[in-house]
Protein backbone atom coordinates (compact mmCIF):
# COMPACT_ATOMS: atom_id res chain seq x y z
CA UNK A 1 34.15 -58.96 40.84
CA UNK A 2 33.10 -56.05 42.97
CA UNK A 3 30.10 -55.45 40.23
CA UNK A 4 28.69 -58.86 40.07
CA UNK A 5 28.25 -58.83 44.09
CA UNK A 6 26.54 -55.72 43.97
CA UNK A 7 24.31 -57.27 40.84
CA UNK A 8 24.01 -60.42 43.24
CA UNK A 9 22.79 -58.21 46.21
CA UNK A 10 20.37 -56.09 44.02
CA UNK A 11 19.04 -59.60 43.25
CA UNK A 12 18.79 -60.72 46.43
CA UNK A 13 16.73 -57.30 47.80
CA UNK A 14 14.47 -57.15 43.98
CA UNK A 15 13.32 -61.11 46.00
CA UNK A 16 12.54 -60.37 49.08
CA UNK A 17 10.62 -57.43 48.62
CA UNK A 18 8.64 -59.62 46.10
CA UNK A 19 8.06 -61.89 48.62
CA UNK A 20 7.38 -59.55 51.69
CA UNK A 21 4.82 -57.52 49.19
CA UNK A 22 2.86 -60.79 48.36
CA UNK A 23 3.14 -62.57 51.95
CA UNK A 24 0.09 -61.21 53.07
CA UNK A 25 -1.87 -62.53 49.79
CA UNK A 26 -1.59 -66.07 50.35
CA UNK A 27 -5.41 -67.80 50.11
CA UNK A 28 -3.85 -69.38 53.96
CA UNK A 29 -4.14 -65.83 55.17
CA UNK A 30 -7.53 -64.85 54.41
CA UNK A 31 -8.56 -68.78 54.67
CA UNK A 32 -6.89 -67.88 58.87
CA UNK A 33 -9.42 -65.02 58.94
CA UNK A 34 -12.26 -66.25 57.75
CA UNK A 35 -12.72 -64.11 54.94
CA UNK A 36 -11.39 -66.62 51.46
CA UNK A 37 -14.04 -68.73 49.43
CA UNK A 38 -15.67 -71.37 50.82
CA UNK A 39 -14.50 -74.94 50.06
CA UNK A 40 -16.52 -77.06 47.55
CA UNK A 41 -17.08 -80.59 48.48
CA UNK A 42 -15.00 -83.04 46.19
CA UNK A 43 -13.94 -79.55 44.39
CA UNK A 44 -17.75 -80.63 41.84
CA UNK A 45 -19.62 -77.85 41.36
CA UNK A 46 -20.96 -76.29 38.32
CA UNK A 47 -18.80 -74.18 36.20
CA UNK A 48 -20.63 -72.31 33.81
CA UNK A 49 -19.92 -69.08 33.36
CA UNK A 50 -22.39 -66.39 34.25
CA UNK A 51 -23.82 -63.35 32.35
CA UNK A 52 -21.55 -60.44 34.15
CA UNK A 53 -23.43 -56.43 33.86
CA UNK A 54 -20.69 -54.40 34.49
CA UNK A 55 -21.36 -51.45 36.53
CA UNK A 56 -19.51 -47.77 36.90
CA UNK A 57 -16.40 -47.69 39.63
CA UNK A 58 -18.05 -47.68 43.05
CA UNK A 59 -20.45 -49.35 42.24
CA UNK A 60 -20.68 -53.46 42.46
CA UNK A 61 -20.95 -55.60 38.82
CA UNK A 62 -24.19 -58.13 38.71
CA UNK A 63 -23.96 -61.46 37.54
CA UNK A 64 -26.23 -64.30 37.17
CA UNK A 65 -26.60 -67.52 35.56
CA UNK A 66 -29.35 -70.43 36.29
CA UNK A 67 -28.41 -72.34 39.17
CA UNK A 68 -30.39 -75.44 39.01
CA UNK A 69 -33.97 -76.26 37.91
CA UNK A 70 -36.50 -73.53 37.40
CA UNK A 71 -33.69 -71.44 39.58
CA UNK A 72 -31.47 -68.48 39.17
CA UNK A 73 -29.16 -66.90 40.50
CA UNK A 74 -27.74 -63.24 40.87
CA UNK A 75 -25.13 -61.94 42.67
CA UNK A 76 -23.00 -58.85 43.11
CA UNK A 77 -19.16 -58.33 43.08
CA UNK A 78 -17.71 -58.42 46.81
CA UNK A 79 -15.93 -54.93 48.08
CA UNK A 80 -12.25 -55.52 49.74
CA UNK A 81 -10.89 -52.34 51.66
CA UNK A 82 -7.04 -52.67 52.77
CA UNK A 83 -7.35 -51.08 56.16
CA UNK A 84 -3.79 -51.35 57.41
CA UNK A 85 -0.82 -54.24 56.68
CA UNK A 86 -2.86 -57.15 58.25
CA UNK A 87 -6.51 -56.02 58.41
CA UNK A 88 -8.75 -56.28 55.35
CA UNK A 89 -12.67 -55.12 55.31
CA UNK A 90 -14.02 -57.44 52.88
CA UNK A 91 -18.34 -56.14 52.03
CA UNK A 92 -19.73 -59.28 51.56
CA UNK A 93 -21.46 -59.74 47.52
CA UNK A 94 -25.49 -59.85 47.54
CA UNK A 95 -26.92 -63.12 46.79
CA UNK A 96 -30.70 -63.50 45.64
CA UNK A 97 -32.32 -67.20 43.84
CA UNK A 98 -35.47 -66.41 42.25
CA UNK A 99 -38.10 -69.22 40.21
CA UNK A 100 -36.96 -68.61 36.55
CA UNK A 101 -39.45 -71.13 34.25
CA UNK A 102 -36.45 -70.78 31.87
CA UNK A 103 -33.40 -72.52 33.62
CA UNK A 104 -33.05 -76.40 32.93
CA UNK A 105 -31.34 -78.86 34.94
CA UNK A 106 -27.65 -78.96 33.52
């Protein structure tokens, strides 16, 4: 009997410190500080996937994909910097839209 409780209490501690690790990754917490994905309206957008470049460490990936007619779109990966248990710096990704003759309406 004595083993099983101590199974059941290792059990119990493997949990919580699951859950106290990934409490401060809910979407609601960065959503609270103004720092998660914007909402889509009606959740329709476009889905296409884009052409990714990766990049070397430190530096930011580029992708792009045509965005609507005669447009497209490049962007580069976002930078997040854990600064201490309930701060995080998040460098905001570049955004350009340039004419591309190439890109057709979807």
């Amino acid at each position: 009997m004595r083993g099983l409780s101590a199974r059941v209490a290792l059990a119990v501690v493997a949990v919580v410190c699951a859950a106290s690790v990934t409490a401060g990754c809910s979407r609601q917490h960065y959503e609270e500080r103004g720092k998660a994905d914007a909402p889509v309206r009606g959740r329709a957008g476009e889905n296409s996937p884009a052409e990714v470049y990766n990049f070397p460490d430190q530096f930011g990936n580029l992708a792009t994909k045509c965005v609507g007619e005669g447009k497209r779109g490049y962007a580069t990966t976002k930078y997040v910097r854990q600064e201490d248990d309930d701060e995080v710096v998040v460098i905001p990704a570049h955004a350009v839209i340039v004419d591309d003759p190439e890109c057709r309406a979807p």
